[in-house]
PDB file of N, CA and C in Angstrom:
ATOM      1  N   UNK A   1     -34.309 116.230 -92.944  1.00  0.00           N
ATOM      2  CA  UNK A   1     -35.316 115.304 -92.467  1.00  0.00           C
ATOM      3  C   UNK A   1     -36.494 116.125 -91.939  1.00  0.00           C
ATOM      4  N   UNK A   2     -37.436 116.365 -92.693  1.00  0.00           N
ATOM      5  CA  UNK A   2     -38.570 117.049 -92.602  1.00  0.00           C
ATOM      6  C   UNK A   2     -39.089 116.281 -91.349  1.00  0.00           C
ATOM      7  N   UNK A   3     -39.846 116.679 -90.228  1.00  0.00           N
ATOM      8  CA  UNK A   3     -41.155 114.903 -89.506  1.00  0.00           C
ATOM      9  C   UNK A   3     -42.597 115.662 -90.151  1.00  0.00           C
ATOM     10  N   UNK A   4     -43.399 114.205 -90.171  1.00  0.00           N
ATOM     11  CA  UNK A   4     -44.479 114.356 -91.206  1.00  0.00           C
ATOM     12  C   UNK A   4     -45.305 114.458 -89.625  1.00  0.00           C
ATOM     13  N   UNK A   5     -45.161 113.455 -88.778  1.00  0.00           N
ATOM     14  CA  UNK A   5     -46.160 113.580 -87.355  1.00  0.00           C
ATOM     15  C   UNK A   5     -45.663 112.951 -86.396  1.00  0.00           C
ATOM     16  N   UNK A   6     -45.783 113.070 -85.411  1.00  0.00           N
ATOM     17  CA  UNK A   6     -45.079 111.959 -83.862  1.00  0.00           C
ATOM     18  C   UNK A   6     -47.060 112.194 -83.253  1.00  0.00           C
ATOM     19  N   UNK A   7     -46.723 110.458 -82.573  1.00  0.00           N
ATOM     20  CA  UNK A   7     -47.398 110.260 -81.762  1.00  0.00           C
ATOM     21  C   UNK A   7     -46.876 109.490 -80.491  1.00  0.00           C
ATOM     22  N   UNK A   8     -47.741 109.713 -79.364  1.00  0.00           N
ATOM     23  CA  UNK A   8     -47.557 108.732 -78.372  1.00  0.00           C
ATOM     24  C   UNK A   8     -47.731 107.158 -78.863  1.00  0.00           C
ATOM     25  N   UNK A   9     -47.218 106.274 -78.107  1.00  0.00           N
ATOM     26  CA  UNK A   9     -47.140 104.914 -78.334  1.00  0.00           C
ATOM     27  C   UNK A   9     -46.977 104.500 -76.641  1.00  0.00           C
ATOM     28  N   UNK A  10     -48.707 104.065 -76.295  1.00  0.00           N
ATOM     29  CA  UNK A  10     -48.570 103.203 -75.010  1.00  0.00           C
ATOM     30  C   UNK A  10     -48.136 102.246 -75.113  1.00  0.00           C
ATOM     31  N   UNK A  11     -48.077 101.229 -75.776  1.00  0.00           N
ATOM     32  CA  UNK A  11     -47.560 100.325 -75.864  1.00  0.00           C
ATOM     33  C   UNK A  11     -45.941 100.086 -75.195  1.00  0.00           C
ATOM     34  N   UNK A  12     -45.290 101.153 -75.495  1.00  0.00           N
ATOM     35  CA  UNK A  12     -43.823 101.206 -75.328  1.00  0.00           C
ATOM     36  C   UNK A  12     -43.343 102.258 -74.862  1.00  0.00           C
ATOM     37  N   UNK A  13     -44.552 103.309 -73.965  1.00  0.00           N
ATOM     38  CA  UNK A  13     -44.350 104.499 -73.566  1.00  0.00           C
ATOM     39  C   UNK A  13     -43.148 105.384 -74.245  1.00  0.00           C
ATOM     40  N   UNK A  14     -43.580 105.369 -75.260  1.00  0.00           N
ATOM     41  CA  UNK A  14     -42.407 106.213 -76.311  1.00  0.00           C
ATOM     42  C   UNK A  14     -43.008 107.244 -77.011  1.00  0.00           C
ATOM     43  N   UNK A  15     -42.690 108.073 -78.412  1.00  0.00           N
ATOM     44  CA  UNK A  15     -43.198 109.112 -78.438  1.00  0.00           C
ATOM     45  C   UNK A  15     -42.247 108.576 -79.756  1.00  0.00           C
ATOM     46  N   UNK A  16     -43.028 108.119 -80.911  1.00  0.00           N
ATOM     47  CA  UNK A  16     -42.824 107.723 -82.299  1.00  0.00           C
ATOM     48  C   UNK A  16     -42.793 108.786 -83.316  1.00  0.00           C
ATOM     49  N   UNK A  17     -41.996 110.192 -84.006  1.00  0.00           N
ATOM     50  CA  UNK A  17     -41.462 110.936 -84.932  1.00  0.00           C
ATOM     51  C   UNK A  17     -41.381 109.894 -86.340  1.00  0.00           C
ATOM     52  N   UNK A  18     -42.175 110.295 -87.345  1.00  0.00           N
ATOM     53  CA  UNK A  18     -42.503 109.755 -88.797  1.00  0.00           C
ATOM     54  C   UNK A  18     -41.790 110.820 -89.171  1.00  0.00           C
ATOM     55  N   UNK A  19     -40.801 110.781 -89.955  1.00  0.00           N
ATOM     56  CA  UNK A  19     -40.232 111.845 -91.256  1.00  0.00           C
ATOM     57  C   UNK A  19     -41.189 111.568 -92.487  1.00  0.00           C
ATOM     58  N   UNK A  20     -40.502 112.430 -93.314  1.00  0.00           N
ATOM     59  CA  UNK A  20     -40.768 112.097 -94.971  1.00  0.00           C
ATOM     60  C   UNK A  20     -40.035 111.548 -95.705  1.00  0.00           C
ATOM     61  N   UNK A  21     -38.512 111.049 -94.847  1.00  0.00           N
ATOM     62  CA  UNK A  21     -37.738 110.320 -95.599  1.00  0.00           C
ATOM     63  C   UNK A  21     -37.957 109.134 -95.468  1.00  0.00           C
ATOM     64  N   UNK A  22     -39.006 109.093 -94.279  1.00  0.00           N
ATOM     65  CA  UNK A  22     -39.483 107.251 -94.427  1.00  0.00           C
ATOM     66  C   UNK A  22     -38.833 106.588 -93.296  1.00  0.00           C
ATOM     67  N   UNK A  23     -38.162 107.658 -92.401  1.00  0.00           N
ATOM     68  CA  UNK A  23     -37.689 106.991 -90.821  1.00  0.00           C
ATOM     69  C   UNK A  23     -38.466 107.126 -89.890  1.00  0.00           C
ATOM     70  N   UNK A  24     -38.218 106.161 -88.981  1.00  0.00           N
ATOM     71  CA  UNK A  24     -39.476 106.907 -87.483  1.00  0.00           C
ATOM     72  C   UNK A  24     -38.211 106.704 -86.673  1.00  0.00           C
ATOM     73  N   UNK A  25     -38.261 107.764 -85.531  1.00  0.00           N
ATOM     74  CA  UNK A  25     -37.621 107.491 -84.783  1.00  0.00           C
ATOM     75  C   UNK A  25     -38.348 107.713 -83.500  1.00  0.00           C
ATOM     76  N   UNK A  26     -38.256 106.860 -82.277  1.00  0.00           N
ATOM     77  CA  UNK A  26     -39.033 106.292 -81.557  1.00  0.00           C
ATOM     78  C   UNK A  26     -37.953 107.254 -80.081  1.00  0.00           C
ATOM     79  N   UNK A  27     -38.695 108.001 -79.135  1.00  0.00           N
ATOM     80  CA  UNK A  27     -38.018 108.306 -78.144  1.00  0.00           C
ATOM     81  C   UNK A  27     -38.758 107.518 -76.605  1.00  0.00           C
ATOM     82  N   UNK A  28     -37.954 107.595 -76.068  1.00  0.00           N
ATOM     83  CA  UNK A  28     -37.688 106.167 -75.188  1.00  0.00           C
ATOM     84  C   UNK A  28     -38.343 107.564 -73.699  1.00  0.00           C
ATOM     85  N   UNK A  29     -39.924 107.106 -73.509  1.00  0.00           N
ATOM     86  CA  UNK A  29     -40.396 108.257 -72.624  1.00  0.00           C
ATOM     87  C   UNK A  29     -39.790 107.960 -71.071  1.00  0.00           C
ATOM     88  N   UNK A  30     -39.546 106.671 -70.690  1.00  0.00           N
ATOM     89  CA  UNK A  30     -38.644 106.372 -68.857  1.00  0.00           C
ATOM     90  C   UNK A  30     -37.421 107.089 -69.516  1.00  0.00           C
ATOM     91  N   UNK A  31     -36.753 106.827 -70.657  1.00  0.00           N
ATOM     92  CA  UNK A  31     -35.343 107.029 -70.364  1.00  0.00           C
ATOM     93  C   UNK A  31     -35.029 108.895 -70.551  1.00  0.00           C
ATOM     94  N   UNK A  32     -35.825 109.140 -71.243  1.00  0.00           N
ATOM     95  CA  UNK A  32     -36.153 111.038 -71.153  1.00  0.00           C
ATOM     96  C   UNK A  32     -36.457 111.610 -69.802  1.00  0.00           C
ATOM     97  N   UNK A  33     -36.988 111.048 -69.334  1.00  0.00           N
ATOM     98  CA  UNK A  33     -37.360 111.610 -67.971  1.00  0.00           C
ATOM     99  C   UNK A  33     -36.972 111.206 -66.856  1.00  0.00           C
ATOM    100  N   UNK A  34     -36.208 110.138 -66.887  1.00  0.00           N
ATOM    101  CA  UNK A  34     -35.627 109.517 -65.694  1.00  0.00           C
ATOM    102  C   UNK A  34     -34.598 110.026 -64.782  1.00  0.00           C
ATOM    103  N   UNK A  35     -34.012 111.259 -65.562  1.00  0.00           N
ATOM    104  CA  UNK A  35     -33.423 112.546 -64.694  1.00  0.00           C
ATOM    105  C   UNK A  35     -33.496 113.925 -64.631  1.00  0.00           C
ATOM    106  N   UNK A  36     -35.161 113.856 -64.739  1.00  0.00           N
ATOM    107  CA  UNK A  36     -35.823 115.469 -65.238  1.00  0.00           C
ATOM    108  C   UNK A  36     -35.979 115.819 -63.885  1.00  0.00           C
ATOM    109  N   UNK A  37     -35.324 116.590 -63.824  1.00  0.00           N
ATOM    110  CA  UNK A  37     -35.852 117.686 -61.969  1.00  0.00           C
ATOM    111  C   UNK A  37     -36.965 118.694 -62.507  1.00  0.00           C
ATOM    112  N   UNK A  38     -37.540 119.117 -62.012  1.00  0.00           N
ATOM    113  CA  UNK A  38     -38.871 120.030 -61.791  1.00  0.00           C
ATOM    114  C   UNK A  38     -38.536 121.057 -59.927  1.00  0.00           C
ATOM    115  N   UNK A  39     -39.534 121.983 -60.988  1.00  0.00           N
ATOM    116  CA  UNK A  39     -39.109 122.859 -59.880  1.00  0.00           C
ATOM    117  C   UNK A  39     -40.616 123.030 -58.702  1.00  0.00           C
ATOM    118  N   UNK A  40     -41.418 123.552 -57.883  1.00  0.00           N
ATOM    119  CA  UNK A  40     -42.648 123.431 -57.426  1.00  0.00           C
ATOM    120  C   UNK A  40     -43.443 124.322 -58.351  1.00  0.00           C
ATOM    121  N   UNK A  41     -43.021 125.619 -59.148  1.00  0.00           N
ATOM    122  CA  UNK A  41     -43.800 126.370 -60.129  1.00  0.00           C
ATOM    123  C   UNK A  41     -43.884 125.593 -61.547  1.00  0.00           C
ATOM    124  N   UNK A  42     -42.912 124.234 -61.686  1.00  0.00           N
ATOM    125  CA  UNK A  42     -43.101 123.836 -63.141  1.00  0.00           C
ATOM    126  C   UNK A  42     -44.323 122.585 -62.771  1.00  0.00           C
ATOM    127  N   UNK A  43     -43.886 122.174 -61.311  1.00  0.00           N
ATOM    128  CA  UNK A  43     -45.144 120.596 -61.336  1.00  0.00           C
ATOM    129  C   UNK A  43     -46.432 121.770 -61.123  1.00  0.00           C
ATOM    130  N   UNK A  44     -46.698 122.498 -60.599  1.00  0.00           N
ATOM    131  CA  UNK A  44     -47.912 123.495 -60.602  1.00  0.00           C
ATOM    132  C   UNK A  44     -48.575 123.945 -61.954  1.00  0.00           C
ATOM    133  N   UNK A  45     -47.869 123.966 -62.471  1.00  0.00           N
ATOM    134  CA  UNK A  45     -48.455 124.461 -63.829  1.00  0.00           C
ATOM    135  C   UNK A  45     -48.758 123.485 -64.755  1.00  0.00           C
ATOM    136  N   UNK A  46     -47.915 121.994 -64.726  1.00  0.00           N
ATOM    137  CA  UNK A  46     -48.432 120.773 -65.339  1.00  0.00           C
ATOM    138  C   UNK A  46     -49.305 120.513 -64.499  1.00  0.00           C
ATOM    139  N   UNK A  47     -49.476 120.771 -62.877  1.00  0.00           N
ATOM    140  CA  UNK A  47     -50.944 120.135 -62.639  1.00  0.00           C
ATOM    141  C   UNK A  47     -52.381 120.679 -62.588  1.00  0.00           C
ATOM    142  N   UNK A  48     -51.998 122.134 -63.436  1.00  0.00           N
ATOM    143  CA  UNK A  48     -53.242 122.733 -63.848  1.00  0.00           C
ATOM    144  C   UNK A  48     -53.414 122.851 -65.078  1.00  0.00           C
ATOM    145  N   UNK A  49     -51.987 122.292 -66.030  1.00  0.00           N
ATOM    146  CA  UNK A  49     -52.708 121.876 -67.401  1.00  0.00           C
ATOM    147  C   UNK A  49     -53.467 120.680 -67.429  1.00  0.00           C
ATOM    148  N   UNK A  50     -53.094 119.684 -66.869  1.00  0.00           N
ATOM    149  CA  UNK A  50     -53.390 118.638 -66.954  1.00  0.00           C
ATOM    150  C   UNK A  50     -55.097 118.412 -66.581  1.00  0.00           C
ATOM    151  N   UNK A  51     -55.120 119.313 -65.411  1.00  0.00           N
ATOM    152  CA  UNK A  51     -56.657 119.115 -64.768  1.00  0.00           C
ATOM    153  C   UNK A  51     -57.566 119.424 -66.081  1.00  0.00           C
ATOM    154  N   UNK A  52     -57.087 120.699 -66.840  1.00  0.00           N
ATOM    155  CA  UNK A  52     -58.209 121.589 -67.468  1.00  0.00           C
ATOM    156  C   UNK A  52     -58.448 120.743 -69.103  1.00  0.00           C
ATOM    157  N   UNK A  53     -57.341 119.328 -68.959  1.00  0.00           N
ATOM    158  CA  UNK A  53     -57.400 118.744 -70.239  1.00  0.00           C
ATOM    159  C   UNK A  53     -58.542 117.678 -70.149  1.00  0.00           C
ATOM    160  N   UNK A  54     -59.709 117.232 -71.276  1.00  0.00           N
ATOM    161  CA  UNK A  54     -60.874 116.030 -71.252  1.00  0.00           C
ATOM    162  C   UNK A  54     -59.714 115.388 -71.894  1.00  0.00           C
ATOM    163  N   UNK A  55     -59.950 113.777 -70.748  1.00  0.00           N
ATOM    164  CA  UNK A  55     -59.237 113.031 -71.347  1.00  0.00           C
ATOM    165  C   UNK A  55     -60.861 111.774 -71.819  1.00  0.00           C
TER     166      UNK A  55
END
């Protein structure tokens, strides 16, 4: 199963994977993260990627 592209999907805060076999499979973004620990050097570094990104 090659993926051809994933995108975000606000709609359903998910994160949608297109193959080339013609499946999408859709990851469920609350239920991925709903028991992610972070450490104070990992939220530091997402909150200086995040700053330096134009949204």
């Amino acid at each position: 199963m090659r993926t051809i592209f994933a995108e975000y999907n606000p709609q359903c805060n998910s994160i949608d994977v297109y193959t080339s076999a013609g499946y999408m499979l859709r990851i469920d973004c609350w239920e991925a993260e709903k028991n992610l620990k972070t450490t104070l050097g990992s939220e530091c570094a997402l909150t200086s990627h995040i700053s330096k990104c134009h949204f």
